[in-house]
C-alpha atoms as a PDB file:
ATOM      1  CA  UNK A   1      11.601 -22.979  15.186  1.00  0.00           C
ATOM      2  CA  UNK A   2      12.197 -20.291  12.870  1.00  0.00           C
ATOM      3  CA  UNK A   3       9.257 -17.418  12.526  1.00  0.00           C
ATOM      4  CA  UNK A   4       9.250 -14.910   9.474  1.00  0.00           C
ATOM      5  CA  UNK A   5       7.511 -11.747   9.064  1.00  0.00           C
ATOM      6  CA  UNK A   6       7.185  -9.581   5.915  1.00  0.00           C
ATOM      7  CA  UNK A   7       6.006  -5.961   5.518  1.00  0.00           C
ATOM      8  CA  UNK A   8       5.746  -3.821   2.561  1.00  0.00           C
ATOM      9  CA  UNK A   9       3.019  -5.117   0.756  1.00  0.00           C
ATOM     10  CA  UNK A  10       0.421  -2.699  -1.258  1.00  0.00           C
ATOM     11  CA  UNK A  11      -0.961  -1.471  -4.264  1.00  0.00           C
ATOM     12  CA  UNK A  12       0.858   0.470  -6.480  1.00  0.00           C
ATOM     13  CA  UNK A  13       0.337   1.532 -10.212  1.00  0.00           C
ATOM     14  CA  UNK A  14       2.135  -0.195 -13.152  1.00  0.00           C
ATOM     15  CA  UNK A  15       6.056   0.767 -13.526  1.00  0.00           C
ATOM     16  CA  UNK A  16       5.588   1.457  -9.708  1.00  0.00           C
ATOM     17  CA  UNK A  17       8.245   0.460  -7.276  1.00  0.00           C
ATOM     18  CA  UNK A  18       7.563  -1.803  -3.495  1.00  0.00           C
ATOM     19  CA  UNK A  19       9.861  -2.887  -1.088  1.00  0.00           C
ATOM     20  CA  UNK A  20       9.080  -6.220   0.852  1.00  0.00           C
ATOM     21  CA  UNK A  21      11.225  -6.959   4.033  1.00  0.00           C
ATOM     22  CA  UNK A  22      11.031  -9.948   5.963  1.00  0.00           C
ATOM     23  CA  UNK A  23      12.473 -10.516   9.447  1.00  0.00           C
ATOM     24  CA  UNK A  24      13.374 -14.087  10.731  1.00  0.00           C
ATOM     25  CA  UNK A  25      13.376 -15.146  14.700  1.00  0.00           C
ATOM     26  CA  UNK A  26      13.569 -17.682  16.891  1.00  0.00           C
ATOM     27  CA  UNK A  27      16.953 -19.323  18.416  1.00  0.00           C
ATOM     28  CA  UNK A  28      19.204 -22.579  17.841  1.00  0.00           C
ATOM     29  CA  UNK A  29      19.613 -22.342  14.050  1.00  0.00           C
ATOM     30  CA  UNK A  30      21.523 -21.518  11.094  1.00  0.00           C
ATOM     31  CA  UNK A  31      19.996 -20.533   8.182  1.00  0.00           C
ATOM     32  CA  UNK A  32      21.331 -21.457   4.746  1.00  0.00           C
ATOM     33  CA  UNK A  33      18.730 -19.681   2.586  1.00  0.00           C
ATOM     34  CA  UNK A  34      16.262 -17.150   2.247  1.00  0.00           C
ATOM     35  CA  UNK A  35      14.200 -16.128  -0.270  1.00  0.00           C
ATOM     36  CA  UNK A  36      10.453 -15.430  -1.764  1.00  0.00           C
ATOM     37  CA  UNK A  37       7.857 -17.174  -3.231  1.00  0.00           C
ATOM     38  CA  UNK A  38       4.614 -15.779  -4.703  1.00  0.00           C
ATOM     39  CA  UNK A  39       1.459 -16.941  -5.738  1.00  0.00           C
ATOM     40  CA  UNK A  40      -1.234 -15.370  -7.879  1.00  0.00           C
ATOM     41  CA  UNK A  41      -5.006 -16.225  -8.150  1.00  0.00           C
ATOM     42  CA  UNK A  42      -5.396 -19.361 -10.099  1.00  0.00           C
ATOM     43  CA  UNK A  43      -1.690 -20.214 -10.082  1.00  0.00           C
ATOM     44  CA  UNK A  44       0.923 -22.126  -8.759  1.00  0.00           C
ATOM     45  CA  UNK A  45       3.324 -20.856  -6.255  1.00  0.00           C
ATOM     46  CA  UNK A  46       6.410 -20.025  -7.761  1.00  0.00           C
ATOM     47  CA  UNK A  47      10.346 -19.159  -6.313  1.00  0.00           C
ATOM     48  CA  UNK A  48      10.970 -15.728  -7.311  1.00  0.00           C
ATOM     49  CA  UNK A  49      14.533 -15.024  -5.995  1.00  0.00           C
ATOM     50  CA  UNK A  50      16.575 -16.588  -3.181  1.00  0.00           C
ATOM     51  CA  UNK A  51      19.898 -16.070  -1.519  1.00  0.00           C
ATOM     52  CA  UNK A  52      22.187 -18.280   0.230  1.00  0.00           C
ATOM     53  CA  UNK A  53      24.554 -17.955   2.961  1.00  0.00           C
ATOM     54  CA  UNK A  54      27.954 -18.383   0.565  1.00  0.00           C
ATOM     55  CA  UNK A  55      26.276 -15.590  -1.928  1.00  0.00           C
ATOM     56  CA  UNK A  56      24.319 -17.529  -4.674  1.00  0.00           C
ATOM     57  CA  UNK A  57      21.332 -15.541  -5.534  1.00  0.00           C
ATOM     58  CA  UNK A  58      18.942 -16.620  -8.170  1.00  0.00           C
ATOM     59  CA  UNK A  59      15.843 -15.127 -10.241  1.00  0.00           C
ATOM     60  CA  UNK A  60      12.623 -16.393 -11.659  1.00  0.00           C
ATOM     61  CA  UNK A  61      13.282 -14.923 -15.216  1.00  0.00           C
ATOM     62  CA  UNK A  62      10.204 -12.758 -15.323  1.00  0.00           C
ATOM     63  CA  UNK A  63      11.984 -10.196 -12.604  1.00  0.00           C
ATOM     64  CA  UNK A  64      15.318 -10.396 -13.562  1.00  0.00           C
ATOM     65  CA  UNK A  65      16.693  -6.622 -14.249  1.00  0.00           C
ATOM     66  CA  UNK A  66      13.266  -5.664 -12.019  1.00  0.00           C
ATOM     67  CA  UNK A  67      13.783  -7.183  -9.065  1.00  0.00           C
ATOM     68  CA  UNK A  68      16.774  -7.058  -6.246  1.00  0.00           C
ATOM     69  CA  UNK A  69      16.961  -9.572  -3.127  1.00  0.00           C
ATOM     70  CA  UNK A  70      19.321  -8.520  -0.293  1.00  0.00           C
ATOM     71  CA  UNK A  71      19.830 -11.471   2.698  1.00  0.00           C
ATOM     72  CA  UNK A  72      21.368 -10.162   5.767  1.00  0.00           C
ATOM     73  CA  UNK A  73      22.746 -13.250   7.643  1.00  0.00           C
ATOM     74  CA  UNK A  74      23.595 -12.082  10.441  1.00  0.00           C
ATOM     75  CA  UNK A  75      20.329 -10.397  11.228  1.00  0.00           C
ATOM     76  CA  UNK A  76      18.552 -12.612   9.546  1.00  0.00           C
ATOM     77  CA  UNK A  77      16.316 -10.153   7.384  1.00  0.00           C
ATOM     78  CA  UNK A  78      15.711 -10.392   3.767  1.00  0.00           C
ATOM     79  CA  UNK A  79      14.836  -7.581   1.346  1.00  0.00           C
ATOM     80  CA  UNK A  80      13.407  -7.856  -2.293  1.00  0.00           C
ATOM     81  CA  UNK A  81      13.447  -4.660  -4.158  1.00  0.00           C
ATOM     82  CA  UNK A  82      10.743  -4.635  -6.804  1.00  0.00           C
ATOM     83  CA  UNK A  83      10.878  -2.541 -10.203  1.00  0.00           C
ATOM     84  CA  UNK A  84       9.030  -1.892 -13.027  1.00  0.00           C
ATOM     85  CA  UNK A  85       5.834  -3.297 -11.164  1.00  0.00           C
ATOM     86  CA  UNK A  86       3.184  -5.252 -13.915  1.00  0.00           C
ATOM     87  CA  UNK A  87       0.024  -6.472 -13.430  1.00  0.00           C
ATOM     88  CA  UNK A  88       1.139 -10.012 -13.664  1.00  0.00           C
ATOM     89  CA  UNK A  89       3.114  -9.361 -10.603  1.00  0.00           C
ATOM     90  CA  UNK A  90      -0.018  -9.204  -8.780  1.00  0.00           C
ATOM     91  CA  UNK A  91       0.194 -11.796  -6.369  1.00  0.00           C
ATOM     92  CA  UNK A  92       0.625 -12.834  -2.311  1.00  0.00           C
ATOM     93  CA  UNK A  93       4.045 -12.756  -1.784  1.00  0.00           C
ATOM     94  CA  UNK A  94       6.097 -15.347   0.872  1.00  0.00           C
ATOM     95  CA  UNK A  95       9.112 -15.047   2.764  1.00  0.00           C
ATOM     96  CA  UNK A  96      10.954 -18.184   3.443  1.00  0.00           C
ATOM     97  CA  UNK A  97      14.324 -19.704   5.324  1.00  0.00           C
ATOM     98  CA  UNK A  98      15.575 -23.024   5.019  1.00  0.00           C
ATOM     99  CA  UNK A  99      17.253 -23.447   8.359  1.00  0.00           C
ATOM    100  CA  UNK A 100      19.391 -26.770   9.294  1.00  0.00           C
ATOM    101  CA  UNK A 101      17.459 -28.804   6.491  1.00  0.00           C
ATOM    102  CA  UNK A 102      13.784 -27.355   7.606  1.00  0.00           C
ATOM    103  CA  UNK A 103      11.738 -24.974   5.541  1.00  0.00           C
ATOM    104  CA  UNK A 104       9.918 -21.918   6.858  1.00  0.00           C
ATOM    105  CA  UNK A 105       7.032 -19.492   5.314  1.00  0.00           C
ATOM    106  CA  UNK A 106       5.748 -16.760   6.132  1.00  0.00           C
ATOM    107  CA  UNK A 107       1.836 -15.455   6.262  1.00  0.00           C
ATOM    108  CA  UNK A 108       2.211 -13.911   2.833  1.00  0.00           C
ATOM    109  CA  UNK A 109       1.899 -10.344   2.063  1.00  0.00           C
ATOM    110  CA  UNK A 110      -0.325  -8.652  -0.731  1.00  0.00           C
ATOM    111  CA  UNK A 111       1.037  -6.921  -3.647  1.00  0.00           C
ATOM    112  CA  UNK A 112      -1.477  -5.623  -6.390  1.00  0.00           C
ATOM    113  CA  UNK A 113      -0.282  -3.715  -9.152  1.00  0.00           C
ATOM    114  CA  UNK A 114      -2.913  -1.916 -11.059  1.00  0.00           C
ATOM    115  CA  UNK A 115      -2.978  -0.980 -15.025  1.00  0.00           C
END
């Protein structure tokens, strides 16, 4: 059983800057990728950047050149770096970690950008 927590959530103006970290635990597995999701109101969840264990990292194309993810393997944390914050980044934003086949979420942290 893998548990994930994220932090760094808020509001912040437009062309603002946030920092979400998430922190995986539990024991007995390997984990092959992590990564965020998101979801704004009245939309479908959508994979915003992951990062796997041999170093393939990929973007949704509305952050590329905004957004950074960093995965830290060994202790199992995972970092996204957000830029240029819009409005349409508005949204509750999900850690998750496939580990040994098995995918884990997060609660989901807010991030509200304001105009």
């Amino acid at each position: 059983q893998v548990q994930l927590v994220e932090s760094g959530g808020g509001l912040v103006q437009a062309g603002g800057s946030l920092r979400l970290s998430c922190a995986a635990s539990g024991r007995g597995f390997n984990i092959w990728r992590l990564g965020w999701n998101r979801q704004a109101p009245g939309k479908e969840r959508e994979s915003v950047a992951s990062a796997t264990r041999n170093g393939d990292i990929t973007y949704v194309d509305s952050v590329k050149d905004r957004f950074t993810i960093s995965g830290n393997f060994a202790k199992m944390t995972v970092d996204l770096q957000m830029n240029s914050l819009q409005p349409d980044d508005t949204a509750v934003y999900y850690c998750g970690a496939l580990a040994d086949g098995i995918g884990y979420w997060g609660q989901g942290i807010q991030v509200t950008v304001s105009s």
